[in-house]
C-alpha atoms as a PDB file:
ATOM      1  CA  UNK A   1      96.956 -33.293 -42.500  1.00  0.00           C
ATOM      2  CA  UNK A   2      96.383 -29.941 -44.353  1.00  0.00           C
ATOM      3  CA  UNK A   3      97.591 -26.784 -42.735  1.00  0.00           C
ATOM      4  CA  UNK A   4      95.681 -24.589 -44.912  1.00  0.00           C
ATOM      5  CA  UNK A   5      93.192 -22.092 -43.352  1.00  0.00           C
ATOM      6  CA  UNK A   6      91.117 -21.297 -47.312  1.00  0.00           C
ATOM      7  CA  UNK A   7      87.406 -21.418 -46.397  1.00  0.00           C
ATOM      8  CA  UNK A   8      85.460 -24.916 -47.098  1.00  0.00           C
ATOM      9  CA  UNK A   9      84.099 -23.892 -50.113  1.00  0.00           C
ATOM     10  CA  UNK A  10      87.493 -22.336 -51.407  1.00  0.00           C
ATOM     11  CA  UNK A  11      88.649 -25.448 -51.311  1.00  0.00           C
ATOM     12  CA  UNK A  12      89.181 -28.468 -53.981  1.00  0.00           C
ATOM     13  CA  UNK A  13      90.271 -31.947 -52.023  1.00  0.00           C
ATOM     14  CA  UNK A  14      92.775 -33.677 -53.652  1.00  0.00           C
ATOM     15  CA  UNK A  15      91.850 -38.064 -54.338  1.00  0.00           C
ATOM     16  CA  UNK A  16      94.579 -38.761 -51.883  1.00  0.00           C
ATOM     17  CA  UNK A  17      96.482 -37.381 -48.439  1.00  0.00           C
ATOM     18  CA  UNK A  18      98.907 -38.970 -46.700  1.00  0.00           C
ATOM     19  CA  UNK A  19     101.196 -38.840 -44.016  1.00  0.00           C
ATOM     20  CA  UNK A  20     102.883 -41.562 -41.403  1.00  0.00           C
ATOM     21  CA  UNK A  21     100.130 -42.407 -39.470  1.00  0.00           C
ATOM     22  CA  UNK A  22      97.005 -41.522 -41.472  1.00  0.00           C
ATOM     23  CA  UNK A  23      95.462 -41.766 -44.797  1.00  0.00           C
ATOM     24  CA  UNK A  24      92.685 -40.308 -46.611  1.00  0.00           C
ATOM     25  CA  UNK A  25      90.808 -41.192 -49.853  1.00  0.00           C
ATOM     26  CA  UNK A  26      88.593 -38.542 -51.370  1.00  0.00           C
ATOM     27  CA  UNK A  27      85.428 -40.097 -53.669  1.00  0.00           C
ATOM     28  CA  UNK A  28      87.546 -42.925 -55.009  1.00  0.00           C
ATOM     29  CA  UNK A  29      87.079 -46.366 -55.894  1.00  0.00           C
ATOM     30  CA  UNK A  30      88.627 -49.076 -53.522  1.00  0.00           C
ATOM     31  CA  UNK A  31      90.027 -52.316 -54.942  1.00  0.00           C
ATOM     32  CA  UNK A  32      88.842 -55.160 -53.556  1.00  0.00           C
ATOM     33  CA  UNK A  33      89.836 -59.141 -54.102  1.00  0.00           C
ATOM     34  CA  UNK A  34      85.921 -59.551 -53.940  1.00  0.00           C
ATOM     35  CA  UNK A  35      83.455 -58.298 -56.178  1.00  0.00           C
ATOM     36  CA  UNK A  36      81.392 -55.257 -53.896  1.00  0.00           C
ATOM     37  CA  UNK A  37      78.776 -53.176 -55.472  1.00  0.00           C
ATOM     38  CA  UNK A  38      79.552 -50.264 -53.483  1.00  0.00           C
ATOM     39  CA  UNK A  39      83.055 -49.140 -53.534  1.00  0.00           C
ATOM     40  CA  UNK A  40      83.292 -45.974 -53.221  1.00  0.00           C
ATOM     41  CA  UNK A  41      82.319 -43.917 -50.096  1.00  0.00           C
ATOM     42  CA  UNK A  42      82.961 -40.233 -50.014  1.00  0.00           C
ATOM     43  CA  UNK A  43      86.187 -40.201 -47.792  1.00  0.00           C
ATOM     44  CA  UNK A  44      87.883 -43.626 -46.515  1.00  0.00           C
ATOM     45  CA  UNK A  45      89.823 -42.556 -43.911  1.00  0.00           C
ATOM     46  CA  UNK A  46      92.488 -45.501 -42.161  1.00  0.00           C
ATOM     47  CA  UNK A  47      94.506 -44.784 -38.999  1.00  0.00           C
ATOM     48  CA  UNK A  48      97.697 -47.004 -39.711  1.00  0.00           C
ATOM     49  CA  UNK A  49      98.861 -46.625 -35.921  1.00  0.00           C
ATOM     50  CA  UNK A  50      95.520 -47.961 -34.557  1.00  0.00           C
ATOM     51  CA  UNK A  51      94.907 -49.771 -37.693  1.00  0.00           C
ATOM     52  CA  UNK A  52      90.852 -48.441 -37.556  1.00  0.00           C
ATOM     53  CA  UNK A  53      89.594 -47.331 -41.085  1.00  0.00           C
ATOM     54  CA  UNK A  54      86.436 -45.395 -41.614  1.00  0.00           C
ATOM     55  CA  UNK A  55      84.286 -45.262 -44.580  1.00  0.00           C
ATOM     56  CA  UNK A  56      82.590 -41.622 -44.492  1.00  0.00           C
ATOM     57  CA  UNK A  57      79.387 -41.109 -47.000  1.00  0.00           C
ATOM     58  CA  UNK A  58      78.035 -37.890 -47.030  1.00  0.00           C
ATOM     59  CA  UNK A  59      73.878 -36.970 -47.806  1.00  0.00           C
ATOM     60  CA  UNK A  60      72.135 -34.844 -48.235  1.00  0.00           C
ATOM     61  CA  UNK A  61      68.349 -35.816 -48.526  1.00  0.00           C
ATOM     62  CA  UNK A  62      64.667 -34.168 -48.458  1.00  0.00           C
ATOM     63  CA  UNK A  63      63.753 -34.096 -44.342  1.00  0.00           C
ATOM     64  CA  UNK A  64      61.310 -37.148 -44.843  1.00  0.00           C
ATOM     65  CA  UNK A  65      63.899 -39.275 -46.318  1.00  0.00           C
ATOM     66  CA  UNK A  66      66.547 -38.944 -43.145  1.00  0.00           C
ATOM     67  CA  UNK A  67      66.116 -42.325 -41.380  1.00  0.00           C
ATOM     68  CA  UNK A  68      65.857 -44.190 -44.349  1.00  0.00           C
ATOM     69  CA  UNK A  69      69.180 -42.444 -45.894  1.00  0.00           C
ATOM     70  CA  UNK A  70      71.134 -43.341 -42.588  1.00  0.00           C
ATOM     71  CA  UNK A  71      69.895 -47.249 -42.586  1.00  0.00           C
ATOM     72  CA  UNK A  72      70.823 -47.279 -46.632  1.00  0.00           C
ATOM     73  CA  UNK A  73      74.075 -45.857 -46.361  1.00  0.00           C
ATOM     74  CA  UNK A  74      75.157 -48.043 -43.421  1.00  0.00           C
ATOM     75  CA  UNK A  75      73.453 -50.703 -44.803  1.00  0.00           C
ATOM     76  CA  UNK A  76      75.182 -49.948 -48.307  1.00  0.00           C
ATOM     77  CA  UNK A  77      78.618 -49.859 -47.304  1.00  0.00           C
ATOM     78  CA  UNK A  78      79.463 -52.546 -44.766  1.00  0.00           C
ATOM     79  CA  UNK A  79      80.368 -55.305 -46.746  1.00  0.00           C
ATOM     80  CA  UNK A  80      83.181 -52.679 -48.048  1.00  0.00           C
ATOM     81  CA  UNK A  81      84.229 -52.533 -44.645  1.00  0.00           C
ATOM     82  CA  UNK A  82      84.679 -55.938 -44.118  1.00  0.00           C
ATOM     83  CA  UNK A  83      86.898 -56.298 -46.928  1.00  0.00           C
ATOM     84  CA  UNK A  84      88.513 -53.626 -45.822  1.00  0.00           C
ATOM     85  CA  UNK A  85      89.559 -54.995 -42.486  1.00  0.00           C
ATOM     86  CA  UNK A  86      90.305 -58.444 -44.430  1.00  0.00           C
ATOM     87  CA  UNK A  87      92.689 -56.702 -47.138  1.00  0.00           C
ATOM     88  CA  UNK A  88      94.437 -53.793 -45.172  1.00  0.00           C
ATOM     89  CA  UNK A  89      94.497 -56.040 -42.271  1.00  0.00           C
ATOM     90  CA  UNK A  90      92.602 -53.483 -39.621  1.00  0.00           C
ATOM     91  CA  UNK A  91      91.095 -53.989 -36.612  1.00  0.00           C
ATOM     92  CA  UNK A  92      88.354 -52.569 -37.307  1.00  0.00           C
ATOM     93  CA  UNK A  93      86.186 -50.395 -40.016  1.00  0.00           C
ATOM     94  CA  UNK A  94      83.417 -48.560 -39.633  1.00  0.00           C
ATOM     95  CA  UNK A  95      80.736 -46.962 -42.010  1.00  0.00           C
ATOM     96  CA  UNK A  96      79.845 -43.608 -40.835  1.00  0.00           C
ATOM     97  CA  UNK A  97      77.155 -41.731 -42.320  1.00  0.00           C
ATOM     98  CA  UNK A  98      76.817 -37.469 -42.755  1.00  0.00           C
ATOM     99  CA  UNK A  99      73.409 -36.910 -43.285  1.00  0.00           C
ATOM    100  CA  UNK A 100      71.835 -33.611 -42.719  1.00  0.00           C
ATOM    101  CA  UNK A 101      68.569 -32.726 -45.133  1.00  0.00           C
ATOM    102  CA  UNK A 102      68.528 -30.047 -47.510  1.00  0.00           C
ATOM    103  CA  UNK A 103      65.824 -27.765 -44.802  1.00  0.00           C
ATOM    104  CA  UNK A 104      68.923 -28.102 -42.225  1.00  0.00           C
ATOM    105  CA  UNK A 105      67.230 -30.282 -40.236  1.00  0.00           C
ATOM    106  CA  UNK A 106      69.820 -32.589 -38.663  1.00  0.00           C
ATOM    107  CA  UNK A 107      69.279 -36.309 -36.755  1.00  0.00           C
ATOM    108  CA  UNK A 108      70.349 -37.478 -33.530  1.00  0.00           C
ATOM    109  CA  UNK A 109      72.913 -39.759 -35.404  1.00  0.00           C
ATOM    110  CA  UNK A 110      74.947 -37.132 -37.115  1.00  0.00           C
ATOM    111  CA  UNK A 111      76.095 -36.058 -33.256  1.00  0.00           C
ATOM    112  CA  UNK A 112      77.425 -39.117 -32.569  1.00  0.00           C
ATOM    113  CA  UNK A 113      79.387 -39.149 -36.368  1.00  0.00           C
ATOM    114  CA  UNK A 114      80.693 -36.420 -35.457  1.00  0.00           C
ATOM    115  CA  UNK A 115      82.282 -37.349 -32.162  1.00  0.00           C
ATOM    116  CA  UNK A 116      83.234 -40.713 -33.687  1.00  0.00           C
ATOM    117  CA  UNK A 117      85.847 -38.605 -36.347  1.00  0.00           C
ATOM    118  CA  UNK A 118      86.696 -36.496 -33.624  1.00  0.00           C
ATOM    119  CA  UNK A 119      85.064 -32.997 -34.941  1.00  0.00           C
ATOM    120  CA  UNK A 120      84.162 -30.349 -32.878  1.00  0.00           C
ATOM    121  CA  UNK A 121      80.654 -30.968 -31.162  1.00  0.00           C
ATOM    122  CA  UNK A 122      79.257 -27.526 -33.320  1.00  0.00           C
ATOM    123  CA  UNK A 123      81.170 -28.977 -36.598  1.00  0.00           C
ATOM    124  CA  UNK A 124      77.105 -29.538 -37.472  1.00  0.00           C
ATOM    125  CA  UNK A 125      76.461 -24.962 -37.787  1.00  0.00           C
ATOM    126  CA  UNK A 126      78.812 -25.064 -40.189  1.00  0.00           C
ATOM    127  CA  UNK A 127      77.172 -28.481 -42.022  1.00  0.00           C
ATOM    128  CA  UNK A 128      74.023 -26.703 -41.499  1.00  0.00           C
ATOM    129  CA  UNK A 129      74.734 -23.118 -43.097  1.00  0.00           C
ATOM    130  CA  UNK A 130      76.536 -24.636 -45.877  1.00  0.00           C
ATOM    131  CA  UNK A 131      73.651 -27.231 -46.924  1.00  0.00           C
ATOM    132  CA  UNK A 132      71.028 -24.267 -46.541  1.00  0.00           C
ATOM    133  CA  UNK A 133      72.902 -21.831 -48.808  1.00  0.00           C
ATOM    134  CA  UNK A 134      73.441 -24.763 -51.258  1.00  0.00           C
ATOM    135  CA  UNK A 135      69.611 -25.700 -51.126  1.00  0.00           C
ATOM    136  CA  UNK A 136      68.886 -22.012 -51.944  1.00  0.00           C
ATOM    137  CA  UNK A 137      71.398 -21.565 -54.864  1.00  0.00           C
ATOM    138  CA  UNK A 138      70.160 -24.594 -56.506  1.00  0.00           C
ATOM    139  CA  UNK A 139      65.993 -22.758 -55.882  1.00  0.00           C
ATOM    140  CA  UNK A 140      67.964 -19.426 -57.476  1.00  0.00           C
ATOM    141  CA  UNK A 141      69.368 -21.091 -60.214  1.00  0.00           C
ATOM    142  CA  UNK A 142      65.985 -23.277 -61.045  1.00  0.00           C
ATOM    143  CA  UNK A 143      63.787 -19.630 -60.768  1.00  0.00           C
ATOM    144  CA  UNK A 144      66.579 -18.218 -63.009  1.00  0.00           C
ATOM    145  CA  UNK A 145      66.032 -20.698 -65.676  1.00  0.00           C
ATOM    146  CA  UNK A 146      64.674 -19.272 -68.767  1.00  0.00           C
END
């Protein structure tokens, strides 16, 4: 959907990308005809050929906190999903959780995530490097603080 080649952290998403067969929300709300407390993964992604929608929530949590993250976010955002399905009329909807913790340290889970979206198997280096420098800007910036 994007041809453009800027580095990940060049780059600002847009709320919404479209094309014929796909479309991709970016951290926005989705309307529902029910009331749902949680409506508003990171990326809601819907395949309008296969008519399969994903709900992608991205965290990243303290190393001790990983299991629990993955069972809250799933937990958290499958009533959306059935809506979803029920509203947009799709086959199917899945919640998929990115968790990787803030050491690097990465689950078994996030593996199979990542083959469910269709990334590259190694899509988790770049995860990895990018939560590790972000963990140690945010301990620069705190040992900065005057």
């Amino acid at each position: 959907m994007i041809d453009d080649k800027r580095p990940y952290y060049k780059y600002t998403p847009t709320n919404v990308l479209e094309n014929g067969n796909l479309k991709l929300y970016w951290n926005r709300s989705t309307l529902t005809d029910k009331t749902v407390t949680f409506n508003r993964p990171d990326v809601t992604f819907m395949n309008k050929k296969t008519k399969n929608s994903s709900l992608i929530d991205i965290a990243v949590p303290n190393t001790h906190n990983l299991a629990k993250t993955i069972t809250d976010k799933q937990n958290k955002y499958q009533e959306l999903a059935n809506e979803i399905c029920a509203m947009w009329q799709q086959k199917a909807a899945q919640v998929i959780p990115i968790v990787i913790s803030s050491t690097g340290v990465i689950p078994k889970s996030l593996s199979q995530s990542l083959t469910t979206l269709n990334l590259h198997p190694n899509t988790y280096i770049q995860l990895q490097k990018s939560v590790i420098l972000g963990t140690c800007l945010i301990a620069r910036n705190f040992s900065n603080y005057k």
